[in-house]
Protein backbone atom coordinates (compact mmCIF):
# COMPACT_ATOMS: atom_id res chain seq x y z
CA UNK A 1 -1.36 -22.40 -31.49
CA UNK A 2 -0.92 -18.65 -31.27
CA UNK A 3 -2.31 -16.88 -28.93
CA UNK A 4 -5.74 -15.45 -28.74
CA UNK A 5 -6.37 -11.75 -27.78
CA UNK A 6 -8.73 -8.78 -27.75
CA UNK A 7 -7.68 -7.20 -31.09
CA UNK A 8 -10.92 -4.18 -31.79
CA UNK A 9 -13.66 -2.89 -28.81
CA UNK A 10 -16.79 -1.23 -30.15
CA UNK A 11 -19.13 0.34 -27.83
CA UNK A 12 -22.41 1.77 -29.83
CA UNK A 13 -24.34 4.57 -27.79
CA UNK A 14 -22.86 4.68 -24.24
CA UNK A 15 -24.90 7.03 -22.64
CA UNK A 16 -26.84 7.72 -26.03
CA UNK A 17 -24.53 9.35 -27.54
CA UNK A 18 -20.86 8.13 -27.83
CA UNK A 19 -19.49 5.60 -30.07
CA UNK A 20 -16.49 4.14 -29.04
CA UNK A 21 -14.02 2.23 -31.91
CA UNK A 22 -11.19 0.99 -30.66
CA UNK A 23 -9.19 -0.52 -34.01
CA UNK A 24 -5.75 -2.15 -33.23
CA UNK A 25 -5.81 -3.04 -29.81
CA UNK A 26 -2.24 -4.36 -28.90
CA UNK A 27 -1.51 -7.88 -27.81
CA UNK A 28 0.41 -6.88 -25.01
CA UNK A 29 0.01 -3.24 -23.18
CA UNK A 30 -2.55 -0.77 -23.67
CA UNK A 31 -3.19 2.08 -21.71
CA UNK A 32 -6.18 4.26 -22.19
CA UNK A 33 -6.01 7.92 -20.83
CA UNK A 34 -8.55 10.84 -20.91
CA UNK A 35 -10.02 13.17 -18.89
CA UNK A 36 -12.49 12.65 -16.64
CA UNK A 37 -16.36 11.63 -17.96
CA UNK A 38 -14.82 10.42 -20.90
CA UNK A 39 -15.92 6.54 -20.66
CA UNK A 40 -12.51 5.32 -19.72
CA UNK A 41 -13.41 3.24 -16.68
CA UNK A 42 -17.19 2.71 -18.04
CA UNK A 43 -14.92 1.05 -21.36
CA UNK A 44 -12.69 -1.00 -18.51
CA UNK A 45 -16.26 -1.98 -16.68
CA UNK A 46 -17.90 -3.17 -20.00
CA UNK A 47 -14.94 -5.13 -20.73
CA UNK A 48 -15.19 -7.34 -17.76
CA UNK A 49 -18.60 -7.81 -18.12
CA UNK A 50 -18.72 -8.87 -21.36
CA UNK A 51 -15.66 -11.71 -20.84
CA UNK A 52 -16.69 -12.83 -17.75
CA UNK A 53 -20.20 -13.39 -19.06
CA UNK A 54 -21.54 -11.12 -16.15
CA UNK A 55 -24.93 -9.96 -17.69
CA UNK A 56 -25.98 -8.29 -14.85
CA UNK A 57 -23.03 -6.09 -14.80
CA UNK A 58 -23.84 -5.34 -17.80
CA UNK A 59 -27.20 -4.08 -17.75
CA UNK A 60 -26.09 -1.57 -15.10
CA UNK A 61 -24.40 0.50 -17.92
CA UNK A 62 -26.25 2.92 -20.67
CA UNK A 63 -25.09 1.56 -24.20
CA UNK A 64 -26.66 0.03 -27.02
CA UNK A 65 -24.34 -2.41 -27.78
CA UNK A 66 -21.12 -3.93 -27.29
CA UNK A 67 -18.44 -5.93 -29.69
CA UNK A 68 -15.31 -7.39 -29.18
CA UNK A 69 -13.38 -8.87 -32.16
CA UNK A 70 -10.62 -11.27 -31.58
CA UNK A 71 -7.15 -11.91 -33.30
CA UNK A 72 -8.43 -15.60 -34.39
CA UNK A 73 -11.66 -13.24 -35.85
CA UNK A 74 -14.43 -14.71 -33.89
CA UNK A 75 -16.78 -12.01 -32.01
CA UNK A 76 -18.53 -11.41 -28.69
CA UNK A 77 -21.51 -9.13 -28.56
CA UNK A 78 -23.92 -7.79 -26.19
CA UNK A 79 -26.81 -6.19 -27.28
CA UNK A 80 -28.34 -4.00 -24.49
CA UNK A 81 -31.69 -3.55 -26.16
CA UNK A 82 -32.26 -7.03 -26.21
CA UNK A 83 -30.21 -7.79 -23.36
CA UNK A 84 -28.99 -10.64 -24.47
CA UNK A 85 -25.19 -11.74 -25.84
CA UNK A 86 -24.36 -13.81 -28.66
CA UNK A 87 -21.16 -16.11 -29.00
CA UNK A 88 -19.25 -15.62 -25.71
CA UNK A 89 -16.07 -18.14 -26.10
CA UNK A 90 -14.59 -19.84 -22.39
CA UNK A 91 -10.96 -19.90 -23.49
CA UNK A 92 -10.24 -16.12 -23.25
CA UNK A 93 -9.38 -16.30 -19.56
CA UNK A 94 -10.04 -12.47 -17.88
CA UNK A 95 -8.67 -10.83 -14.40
CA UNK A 96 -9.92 -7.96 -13.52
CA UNK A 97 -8.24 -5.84 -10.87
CA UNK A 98 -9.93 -2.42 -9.41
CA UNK A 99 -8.06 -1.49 -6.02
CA UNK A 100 -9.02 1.13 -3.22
CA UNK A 101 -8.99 1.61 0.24
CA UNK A 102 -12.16 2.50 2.54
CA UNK A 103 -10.79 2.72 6.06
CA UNK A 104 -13.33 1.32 8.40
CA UNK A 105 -15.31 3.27 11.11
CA UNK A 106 -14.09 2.71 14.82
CA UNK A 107 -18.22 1.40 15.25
CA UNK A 108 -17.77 -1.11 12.81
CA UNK A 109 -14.73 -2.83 13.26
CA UNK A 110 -14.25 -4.59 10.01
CA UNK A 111 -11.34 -4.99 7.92
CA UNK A 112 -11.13 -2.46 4.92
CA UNK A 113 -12.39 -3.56 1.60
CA UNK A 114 -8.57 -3.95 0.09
CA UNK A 115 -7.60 -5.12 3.14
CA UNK A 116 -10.46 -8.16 3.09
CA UNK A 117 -9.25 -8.87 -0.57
CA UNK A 118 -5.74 -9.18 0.00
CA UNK A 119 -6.73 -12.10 2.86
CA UNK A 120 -9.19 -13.66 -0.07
CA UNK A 121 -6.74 -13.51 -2.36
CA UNK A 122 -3.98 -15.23 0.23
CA UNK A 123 -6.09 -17.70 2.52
CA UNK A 124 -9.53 -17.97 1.09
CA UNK A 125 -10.66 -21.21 -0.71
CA UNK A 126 -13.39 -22.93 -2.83
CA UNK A 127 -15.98 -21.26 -4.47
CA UNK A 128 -13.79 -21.03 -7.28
CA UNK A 129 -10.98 -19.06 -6.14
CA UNK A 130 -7.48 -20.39 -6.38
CA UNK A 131 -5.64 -18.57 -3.72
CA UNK A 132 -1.77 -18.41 -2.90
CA UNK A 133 -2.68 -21.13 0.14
CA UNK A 134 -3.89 -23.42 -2.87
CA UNK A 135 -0.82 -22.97 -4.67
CA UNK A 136 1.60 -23.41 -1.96
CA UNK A 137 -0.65 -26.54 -1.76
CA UNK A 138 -0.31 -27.82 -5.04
CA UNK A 139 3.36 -28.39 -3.75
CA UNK A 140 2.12 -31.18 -1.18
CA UNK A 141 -0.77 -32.84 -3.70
CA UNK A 142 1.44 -32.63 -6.49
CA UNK A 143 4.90 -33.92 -5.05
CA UNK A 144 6.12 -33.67 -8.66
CA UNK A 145 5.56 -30.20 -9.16
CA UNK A 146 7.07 -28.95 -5.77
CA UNK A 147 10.78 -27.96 -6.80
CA UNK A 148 9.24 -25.57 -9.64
CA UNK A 149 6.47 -24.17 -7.34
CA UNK A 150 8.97 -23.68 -4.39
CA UNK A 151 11.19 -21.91 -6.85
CA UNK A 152 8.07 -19.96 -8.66
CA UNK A 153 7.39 -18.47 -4.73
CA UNK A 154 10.89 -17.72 -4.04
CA UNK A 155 11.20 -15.73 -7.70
CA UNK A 156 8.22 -13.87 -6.26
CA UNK A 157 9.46 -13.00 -2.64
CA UNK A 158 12.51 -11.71 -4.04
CA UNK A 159 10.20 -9.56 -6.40
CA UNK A 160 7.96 -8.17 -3.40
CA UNK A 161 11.26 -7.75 -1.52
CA UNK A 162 12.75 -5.43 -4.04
CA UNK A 163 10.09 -3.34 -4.46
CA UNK A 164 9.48 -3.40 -0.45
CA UNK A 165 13.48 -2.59 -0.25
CA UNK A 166 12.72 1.18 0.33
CA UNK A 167 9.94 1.25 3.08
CA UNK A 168 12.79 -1.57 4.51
CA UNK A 169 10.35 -4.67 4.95
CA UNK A 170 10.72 -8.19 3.95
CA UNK A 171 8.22 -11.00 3.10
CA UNK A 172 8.35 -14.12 4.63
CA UNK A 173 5.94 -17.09 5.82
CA UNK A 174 5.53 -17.82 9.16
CA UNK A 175 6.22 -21.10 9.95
CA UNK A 176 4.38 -21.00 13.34
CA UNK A 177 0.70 -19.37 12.11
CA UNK A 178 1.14 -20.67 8.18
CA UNK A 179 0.77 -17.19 7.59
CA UNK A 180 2.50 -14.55 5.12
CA UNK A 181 4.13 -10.92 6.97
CA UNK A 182 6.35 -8.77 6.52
CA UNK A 183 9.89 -8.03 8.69
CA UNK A 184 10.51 -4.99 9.48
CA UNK A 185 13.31 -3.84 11.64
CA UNK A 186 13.49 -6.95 13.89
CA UNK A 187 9.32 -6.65 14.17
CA UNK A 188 7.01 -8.62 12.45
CA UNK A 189 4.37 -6.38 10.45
CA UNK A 190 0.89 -8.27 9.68
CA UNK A 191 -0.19 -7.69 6.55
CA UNK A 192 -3.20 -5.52 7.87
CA UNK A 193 -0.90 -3.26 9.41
CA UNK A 194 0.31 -2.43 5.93
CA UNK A 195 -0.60 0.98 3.93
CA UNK A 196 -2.80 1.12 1.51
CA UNK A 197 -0.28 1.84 -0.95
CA UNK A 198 1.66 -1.25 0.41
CA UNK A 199 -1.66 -3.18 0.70
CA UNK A 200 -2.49 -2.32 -3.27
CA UNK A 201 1.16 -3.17 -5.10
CA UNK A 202 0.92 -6.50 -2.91
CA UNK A 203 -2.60 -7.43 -3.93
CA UNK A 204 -1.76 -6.71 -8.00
CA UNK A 205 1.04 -8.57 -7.56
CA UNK A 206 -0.12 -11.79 -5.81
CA UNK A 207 -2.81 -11.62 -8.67
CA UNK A 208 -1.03 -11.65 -11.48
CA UNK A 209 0.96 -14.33 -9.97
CA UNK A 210 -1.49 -16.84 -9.61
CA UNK A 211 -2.18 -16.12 -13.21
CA UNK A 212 0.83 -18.70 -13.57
CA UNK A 213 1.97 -16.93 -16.73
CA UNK A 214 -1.09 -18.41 -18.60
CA UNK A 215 -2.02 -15.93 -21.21
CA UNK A 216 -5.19 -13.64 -20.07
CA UNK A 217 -6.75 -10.62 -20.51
CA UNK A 218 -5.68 -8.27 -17.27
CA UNK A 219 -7.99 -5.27 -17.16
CA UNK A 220 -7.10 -2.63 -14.32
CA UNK A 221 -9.25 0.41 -13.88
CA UNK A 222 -6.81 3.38 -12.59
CA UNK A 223 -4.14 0.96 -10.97
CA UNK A 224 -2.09 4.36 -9.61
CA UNK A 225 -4.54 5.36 -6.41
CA UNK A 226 -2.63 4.80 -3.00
CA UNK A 227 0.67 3.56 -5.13
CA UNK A 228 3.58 6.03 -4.60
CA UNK A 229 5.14 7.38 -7.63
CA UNK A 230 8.07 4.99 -7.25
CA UNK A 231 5.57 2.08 -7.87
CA UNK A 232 3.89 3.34 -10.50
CA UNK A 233 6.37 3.87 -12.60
CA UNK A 234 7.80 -0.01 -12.10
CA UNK A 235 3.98 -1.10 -12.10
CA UNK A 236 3.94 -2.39 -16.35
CA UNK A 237 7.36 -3.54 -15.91
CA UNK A 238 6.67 -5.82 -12.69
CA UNK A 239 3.55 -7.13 -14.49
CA UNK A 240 5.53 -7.98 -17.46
CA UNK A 241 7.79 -9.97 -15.66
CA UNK A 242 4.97 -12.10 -13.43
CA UNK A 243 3.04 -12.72 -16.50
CA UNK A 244 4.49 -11.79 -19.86
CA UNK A 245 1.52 -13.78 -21.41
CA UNK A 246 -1.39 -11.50 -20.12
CA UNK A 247 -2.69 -8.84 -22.34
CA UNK A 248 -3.03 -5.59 -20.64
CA UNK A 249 -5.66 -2.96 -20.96
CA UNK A 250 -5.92 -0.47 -18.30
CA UNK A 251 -7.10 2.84 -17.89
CA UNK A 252 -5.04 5.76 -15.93
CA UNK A 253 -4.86 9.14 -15.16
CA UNK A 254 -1.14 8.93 -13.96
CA UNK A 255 1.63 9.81 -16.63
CA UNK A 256 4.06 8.05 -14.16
CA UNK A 257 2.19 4.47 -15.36
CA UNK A 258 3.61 4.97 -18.48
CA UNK A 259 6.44 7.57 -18.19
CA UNK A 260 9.63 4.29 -18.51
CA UNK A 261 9.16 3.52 -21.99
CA UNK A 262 5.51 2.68 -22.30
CA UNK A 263 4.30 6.16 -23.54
CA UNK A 264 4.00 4.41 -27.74
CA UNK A 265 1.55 1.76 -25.82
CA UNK A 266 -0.85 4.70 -24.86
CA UNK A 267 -4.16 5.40 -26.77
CA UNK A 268 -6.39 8.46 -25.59
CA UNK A 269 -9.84 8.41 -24.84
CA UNK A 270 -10.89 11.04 -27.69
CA UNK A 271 -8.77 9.76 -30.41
CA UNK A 272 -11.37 6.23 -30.33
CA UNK A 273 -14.42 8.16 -29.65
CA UNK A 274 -16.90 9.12 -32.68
């Protein structure tokens, strides 16, 4: 069966008075740029509302309504007036990833926002997460499935580990705490003593990841802050390798997302705005 994707986004009166129309949305990478105000991240926002069935979200946002036509020609829509949504389909999986870094007062103590979701995304489990601890599990409850999985997690070290190669740290577990860190020089890093930068390319790619090359809609709202240049410019690239299933639709303000070959994939913020 081919695969179903996001192929036209209409937003009707964002902000009462902008009409987004978004015709030939690509299966695999799309990057929206524009300046800022222009509805990029609000279009990003709407998106993962909408497919994650998140009326609440929703309603936090100034539009009349919102429609999404698919490849297989069936529609979602959310009308804002009415607040209510009309034909929202389960088998259009969505991932939504939206990083930055808060660093926490000395009075508070806590872990940093990214920080706290790069341990969710790792260690936490239930409440419908499927973290990397569950799928390093899946290679005990599943016996059969353990060769591919340990293979699947080595394929993905080696990935962190190249693009880790320049700041000169390695991933690793530890066998004596069950927990992931880096090496570094003969010292072990933890991964909260990581940049933010670090912190951020880490997080996007254990997410994808655990995607298990399933196809998906991946929306990422300005995936560039804290990443060097360096990692920006591999960012599409490394994504298409971990899941060359997902369909990506991202906005950016950073010509270094798209500068290796991905500058035909772009669309600008004006050119779908009536």
């Amino acid at each position: 069966m081919e695969q179903k994707f996001i192929k036209e986004i209409e937003i009707i009166g964002l902000w009462g008075r902008k009409h987004f129309h978004w015709k030939d949305v690509r299966q695999d990478v799309n990057i929206l740029v524009g300046i800022n105000g222009s509805g990029k991240s609000t279009l990003i926002h709407l998106l993962w509302g909408l497919l994650s069935d998140n009326h609440k979200h929703l309603k936090k946002y100034d539009f009349s309504e919102l429609r999404l036509t698919c490849s297989d020609g069936s529609q979602m829509v959310f009308d804002n007036v009415g607040k209510k949504a009309t034909k929202i389909p389960v088998d259009m999986p969505v991932q939504m990833i939206s990083t930055f870094d808060v660093v926490p007062s000395k009075v508070q103590k806590t872990e940093s926002p990214l920080c706290s979701e790069l341990m969710d995304v790792i260690y936490t489990t239930g409440k419908g997460r499927f973290s990397f601890f569950d799928y390093r599990l899946k290679a005990v409850n599943f016996p059969d499935q353990a060769p591919t999985i340990h293979s699947n997690i080595k394929k993905l070290f080696e990935l962190i580990d190249r693009q880790f190669e320049r700041t000169g740290k390695s991933i690793r577990i530890d066998v004596n705490t069950n927990t992931v860190v880096f090496d570094h020089g003969g010292h072990t890093v933890r991964l909260e003593d990581l940049s933010s930068g670090e912190k951020q390319f880490l997080l996007i790619m254990l997410k994808i990841f655990l995607m298990e090359e399933k196809p998906a809609v991946l929306l990422m709202d300005e995936p560039e802050i804290s990443l060097h240049i360096d990692w920006q410019h591999e960012l599409i690239n490394v994504i298409r390798v971990l899941n060359p299933h997902c369909q990506i639709i991202m906005s950016t303000h950073s010509p270094s997302i798209f500068g290796d070959g991905w500058g035909e994939f772009v669309t600008f913020a004006d050119e779908i705005t009536e």
